[in-house]
N, C-alpha and C. Protein backbone atom coordinates (compact mmCIF):
# COMPACT_ATOMS: atom_id res chain seq x y z
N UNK A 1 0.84 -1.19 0.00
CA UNK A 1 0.00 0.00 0.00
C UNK A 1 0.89 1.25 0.00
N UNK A 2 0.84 1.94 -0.69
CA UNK A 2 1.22 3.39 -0.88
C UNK A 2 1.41 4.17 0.32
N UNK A 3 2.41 4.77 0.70
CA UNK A 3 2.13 5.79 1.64
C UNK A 3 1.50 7.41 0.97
N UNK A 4 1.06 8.24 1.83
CA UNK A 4 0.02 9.52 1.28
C UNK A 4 1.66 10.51 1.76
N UNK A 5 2.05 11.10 0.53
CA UNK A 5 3.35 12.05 1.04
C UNK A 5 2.80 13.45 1.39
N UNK A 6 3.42 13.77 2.08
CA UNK A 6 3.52 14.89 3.00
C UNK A 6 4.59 16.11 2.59
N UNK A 7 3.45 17.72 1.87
CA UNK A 7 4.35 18.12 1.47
C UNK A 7 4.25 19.82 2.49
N UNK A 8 5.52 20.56 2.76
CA UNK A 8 5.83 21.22 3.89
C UNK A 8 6.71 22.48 2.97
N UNK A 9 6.35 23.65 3.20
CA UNK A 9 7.75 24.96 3.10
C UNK A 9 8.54 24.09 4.27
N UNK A 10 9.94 24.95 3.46
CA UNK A 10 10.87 25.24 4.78
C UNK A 10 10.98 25.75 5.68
N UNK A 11 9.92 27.24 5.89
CA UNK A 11 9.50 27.63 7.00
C UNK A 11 9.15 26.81 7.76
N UNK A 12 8.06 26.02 7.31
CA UNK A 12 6.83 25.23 8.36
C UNK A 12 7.88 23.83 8.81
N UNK A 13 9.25 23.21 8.27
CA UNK A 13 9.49 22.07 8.58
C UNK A 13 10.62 22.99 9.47
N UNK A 14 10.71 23.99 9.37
CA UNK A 14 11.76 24.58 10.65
C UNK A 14 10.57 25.19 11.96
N UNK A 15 9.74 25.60 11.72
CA UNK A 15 8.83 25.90 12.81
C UNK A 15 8.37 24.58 13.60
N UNK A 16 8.07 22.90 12.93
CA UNK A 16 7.78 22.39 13.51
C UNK A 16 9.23 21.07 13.90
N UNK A 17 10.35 21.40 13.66
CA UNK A 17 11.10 20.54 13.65
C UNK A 17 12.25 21.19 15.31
N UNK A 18 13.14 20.60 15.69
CA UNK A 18 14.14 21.22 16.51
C UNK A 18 15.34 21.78 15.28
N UNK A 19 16.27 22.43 16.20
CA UNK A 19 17.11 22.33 15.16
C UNK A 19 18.07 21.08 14.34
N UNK A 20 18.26 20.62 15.26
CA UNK A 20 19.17 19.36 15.14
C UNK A 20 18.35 18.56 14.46
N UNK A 21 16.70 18.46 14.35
CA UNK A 21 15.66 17.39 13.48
C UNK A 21 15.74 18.20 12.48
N UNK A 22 15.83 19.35 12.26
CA UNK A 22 15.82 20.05 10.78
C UNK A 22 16.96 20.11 9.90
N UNK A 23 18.58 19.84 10.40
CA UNK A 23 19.72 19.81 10.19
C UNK A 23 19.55 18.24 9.91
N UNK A 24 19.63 17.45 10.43
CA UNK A 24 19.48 16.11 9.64
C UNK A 24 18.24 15.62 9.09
N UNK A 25 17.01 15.83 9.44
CA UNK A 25 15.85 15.45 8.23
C UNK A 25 15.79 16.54 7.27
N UNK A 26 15.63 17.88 6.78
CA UNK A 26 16.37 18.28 5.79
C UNK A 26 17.41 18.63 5.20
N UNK A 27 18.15 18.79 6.31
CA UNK A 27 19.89 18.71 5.38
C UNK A 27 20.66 17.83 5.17
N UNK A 28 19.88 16.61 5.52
CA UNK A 28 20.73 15.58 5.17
C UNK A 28 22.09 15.71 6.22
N UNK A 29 21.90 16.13 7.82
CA UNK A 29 23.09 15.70 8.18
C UNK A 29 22.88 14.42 8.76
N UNK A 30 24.12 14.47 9.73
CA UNK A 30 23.99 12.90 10.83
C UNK A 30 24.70 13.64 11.84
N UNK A 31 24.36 13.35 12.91
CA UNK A 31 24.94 13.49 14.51
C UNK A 31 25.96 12.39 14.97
N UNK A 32 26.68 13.09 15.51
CA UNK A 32 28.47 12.36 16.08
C UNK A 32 27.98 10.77 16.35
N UNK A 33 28.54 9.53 16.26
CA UNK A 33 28.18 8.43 17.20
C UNK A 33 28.29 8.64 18.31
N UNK A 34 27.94 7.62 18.36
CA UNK A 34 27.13 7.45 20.22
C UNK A 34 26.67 8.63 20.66
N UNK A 35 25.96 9.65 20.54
CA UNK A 35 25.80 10.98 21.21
C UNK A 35 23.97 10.61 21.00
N UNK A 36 23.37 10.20 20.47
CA UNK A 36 22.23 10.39 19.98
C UNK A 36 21.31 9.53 21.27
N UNK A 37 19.97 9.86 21.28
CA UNK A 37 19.14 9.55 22.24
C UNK A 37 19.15 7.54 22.34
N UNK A 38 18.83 7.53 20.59
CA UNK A 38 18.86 5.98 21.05
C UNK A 38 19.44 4.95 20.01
N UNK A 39 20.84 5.42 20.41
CA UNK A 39 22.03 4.48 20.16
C UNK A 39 22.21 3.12 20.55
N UNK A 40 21.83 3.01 21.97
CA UNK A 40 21.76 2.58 23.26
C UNK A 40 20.25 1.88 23.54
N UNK A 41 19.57 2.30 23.13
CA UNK A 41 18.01 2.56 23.66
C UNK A 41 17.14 0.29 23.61
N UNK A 42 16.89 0.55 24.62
CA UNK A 42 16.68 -1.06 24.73
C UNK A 42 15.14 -1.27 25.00
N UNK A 43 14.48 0.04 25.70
CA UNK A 43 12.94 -0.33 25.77
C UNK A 43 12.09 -1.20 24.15
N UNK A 44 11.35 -1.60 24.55
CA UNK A 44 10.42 -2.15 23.23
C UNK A 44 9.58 -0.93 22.90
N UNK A 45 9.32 -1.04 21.57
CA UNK A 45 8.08 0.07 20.98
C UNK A 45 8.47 0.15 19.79
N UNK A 46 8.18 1.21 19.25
CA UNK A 46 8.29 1.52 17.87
C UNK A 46 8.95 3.04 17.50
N UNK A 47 9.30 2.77 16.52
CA UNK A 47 10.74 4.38 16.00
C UNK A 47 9.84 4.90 14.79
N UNK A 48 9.26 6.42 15.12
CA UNK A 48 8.28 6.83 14.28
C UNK A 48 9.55 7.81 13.52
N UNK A 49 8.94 8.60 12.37
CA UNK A 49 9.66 9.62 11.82
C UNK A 49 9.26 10.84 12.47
N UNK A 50 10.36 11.53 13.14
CA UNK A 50 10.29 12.86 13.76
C UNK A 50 10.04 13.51 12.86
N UNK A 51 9.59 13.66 11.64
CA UNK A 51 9.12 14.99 10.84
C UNK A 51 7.60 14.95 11.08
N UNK A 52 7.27 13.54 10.61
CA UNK A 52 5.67 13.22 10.18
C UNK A 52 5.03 12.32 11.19
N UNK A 53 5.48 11.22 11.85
CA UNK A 53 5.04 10.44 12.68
C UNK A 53 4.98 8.80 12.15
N UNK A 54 5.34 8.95 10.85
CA UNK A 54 4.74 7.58 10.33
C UNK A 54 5.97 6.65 10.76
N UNK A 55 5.28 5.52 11.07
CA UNK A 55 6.12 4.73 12.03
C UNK A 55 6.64 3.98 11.06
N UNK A 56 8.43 3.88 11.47
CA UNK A 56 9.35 3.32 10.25
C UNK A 56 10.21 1.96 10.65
N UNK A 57 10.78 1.80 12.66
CA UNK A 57 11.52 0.96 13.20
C UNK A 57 10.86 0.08 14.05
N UNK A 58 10.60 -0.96 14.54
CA UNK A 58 10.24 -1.66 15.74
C UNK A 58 11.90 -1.65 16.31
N UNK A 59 11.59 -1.78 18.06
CA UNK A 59 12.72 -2.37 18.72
C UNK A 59 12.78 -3.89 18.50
N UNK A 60 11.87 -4.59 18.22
CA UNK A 60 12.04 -6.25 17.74
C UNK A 60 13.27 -6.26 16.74
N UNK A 61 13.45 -5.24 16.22
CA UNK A 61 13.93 -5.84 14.39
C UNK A 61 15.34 -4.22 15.01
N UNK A 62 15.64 -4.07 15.85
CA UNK A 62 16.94 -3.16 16.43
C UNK A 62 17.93 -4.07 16.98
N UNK A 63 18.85 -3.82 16.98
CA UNK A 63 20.53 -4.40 17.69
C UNK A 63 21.36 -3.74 17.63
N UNK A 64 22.24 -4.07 18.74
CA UNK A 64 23.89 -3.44 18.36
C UNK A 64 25.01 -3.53 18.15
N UNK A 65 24.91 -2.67 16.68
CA UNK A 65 25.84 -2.64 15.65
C UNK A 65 26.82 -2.38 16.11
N UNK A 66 27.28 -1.44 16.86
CA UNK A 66 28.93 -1.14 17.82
C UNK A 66 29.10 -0.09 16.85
N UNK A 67 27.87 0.46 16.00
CA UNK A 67 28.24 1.57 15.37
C UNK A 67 28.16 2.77 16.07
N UNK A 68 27.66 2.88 16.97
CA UNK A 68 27.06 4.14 17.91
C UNK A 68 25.79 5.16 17.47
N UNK A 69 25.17 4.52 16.40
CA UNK A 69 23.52 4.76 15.61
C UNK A 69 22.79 3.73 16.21
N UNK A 70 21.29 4.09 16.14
CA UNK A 70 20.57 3.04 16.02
C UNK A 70 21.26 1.79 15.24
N UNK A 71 20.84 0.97 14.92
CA UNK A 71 20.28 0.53 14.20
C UNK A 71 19.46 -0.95 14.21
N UNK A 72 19.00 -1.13 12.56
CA UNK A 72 17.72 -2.27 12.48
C UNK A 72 17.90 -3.03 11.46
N UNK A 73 17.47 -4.40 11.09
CA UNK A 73 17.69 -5.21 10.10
C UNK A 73 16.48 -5.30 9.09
N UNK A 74 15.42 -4.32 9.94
CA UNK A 74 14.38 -4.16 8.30
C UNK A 74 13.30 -3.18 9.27
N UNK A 75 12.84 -2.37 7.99
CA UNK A 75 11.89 -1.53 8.55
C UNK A 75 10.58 -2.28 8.84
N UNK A 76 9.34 -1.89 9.11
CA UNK A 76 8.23 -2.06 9.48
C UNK A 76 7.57 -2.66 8.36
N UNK A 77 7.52 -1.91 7.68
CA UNK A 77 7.02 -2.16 6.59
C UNK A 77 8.05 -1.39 5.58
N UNK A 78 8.02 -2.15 4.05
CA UNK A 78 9.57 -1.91 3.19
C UNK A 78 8.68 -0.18 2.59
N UNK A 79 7.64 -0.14 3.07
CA UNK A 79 6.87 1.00 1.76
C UNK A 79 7.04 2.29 2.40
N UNK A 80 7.19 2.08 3.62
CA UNK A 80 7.87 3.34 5.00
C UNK A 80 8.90 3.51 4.77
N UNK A 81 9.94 3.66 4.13
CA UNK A 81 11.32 4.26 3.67
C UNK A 81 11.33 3.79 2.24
N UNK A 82 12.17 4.86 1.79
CA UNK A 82 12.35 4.81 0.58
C UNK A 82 13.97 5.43 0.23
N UNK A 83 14.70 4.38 -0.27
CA UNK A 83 16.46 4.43 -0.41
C UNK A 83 16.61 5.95 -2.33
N UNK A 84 18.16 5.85 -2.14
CA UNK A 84 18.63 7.00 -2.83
C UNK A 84 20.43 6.74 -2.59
N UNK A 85 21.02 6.93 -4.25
CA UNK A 85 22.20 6.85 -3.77
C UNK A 85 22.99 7.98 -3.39
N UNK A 86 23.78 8.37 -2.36
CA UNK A 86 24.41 9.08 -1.99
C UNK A 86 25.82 9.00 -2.39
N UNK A 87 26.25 9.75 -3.04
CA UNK A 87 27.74 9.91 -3.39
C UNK A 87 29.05 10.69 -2.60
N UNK A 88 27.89 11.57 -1.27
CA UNK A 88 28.79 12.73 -0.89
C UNK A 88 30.06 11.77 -0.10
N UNK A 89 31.22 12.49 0.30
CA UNK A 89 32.18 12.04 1.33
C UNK A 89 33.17 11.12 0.28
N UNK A 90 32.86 11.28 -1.19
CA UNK A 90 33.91 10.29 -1.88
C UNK A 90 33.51 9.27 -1.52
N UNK A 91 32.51 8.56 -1.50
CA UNK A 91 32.03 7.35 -1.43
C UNK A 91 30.32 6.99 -1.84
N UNK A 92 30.09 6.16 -2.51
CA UNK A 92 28.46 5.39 -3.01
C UNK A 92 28.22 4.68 -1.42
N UNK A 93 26.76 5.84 -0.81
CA UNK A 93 25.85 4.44 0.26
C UNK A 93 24.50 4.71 -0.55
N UNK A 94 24.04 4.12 0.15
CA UNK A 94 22.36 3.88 -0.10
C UNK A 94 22.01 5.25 1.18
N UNK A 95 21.45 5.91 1.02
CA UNK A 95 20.72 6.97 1.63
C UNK A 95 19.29 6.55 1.90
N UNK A 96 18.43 6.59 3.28
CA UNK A 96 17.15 6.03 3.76
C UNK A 96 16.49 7.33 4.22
N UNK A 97 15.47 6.98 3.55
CA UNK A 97 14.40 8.29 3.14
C UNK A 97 13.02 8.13 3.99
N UNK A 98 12.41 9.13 4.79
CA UNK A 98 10.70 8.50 5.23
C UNK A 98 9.84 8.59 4.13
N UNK A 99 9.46 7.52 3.68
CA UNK A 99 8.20 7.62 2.17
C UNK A 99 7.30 8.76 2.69
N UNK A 100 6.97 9.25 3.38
CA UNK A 100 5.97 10.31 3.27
C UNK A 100 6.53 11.54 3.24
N UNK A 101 7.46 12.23 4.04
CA UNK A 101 8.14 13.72 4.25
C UNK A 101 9.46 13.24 3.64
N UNK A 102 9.35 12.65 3.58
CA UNK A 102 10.99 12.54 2.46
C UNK A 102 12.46 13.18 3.50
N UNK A 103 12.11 12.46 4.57
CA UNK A 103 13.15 13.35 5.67
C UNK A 103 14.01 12.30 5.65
N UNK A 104 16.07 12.74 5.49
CA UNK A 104 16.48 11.72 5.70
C UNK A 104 16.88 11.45 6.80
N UNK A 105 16.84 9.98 6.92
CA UNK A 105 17.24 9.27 8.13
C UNK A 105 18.03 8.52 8.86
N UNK A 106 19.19 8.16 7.15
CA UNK A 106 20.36 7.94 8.00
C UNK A 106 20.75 7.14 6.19
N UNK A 107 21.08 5.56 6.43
CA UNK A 107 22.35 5.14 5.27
C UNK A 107 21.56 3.52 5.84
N UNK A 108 21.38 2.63 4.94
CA UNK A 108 21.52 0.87 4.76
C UNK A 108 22.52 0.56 4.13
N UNK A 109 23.27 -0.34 5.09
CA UNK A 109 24.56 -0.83 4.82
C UNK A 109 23.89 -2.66 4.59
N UNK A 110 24.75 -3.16 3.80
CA UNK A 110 24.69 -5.10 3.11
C UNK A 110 25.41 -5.85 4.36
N UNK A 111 25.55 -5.01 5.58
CA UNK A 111 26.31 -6.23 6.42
C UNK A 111 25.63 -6.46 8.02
N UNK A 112 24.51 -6.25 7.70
CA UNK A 112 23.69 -6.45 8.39
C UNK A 112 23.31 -7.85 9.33
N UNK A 113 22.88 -8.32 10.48
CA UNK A 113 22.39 -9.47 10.63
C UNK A 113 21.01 -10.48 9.91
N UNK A 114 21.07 -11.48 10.23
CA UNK A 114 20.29 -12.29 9.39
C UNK A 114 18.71 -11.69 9.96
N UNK A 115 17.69 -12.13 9.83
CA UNK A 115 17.50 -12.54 8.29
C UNK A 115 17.51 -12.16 7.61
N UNK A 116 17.83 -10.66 7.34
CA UNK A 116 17.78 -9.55 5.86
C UNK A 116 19.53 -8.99 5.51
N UNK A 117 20.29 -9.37 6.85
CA UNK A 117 21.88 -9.02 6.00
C UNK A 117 21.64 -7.94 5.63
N UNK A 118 20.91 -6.83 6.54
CA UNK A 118 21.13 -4.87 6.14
C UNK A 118 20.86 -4.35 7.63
N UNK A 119 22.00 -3.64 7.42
CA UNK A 119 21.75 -2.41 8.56
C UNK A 119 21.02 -1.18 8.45
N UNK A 120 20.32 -0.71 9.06
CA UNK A 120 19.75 0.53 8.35
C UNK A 120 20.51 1.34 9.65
N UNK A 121 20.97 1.98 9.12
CA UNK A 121 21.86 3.16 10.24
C UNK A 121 21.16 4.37 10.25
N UNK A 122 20.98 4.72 11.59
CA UNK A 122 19.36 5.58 11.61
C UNK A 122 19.79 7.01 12.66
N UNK A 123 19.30 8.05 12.57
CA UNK A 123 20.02 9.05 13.21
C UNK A 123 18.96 9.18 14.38
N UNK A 124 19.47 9.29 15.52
CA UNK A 124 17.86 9.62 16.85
C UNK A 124 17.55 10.70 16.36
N UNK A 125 17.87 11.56 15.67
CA UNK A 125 17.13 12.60 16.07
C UNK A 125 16.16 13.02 14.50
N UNK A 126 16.26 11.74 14.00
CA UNK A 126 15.30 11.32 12.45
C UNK A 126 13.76 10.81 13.48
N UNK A 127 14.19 10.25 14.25
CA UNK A 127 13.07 9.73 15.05
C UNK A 127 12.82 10.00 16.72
N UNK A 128 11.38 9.36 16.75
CA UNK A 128 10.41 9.90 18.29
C UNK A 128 10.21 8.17 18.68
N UNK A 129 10.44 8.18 19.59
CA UNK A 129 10.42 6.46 20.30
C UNK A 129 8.67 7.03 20.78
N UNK A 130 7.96 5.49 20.38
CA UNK A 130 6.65 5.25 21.62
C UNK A 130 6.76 3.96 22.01
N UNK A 131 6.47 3.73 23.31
CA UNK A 131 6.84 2.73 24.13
C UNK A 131 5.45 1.74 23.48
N UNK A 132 6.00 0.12 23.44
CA UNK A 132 4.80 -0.41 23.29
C UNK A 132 3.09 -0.47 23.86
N UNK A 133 3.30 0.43 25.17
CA UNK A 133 2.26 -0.27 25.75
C UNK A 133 1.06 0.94 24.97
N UNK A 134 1.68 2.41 24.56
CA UNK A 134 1.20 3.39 23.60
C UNK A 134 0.75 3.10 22.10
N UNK A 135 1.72 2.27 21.56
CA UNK A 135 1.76 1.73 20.26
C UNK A 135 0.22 0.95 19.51
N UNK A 136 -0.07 1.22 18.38
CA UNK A 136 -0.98 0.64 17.88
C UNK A 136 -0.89 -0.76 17.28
């Protein structure tokens, strides 16, 4: 099923974003390792997109990488992100996109654990944790 995209000025995604959510979901940055809210983060629930809300991570499908990012071995559903190649830094990754606000969210790397063998390397501050017992 299609996601419904979500379209925003730059005013309105800086009025409703922090700075640091507006510096990496529209500028495409990333925040230092290990510094981010949930690098670390072990509660169960679900990892929504801090721009829009649409929910992109479970903690079921999270581990740690020893990268100092999140990260997950598959999104929620594959139709909730949407990849892009990135060339910056002198190097080809895969760039991970929220299908609806198009905010980015971090890089999927091929060396992932089983069963999908991909990391999706995810920035905290791309996303808003809700604890399962909130979760739909």
């Amino acid at each position: 099923m299609a996601v419904q995209k979500i379209t925003r000025t730059e005013g309105e995604w800086r009025r409703l974003l922090s700075p640091e959510q507006y510096r990496i979901l529209r500028e495409h940055g990333t925040e230092p390792a290990f510094t981010g809210a949930y690098w670390n983060h072990k509660e169960p629930g679900i990892y929504r997109c801090a721009g829009c809300g649409l929910p992109l991570f479970s903690s079921e499908a999270k581990y740690d990488s020893g990268t100092g990012w999140p990260s997950f071995y598959a999104p929620i559903d594959p139709a909730h992100v949407e990849t892009s190649d990135d060339y910056s830094l002198g190097m080809h990754r895969i760039e991970v996109h929220c299908a609806a606000c198009g905010g980015h969210l971090g890089h999927v790397f091929p060396d992932g654990p089983p069963p999908t063998g991909l990391r999706y390397c995810i920035n905290s501050a791309a996303l808003v944790f809700e604890p399962t017992d909130q979760a739909p």
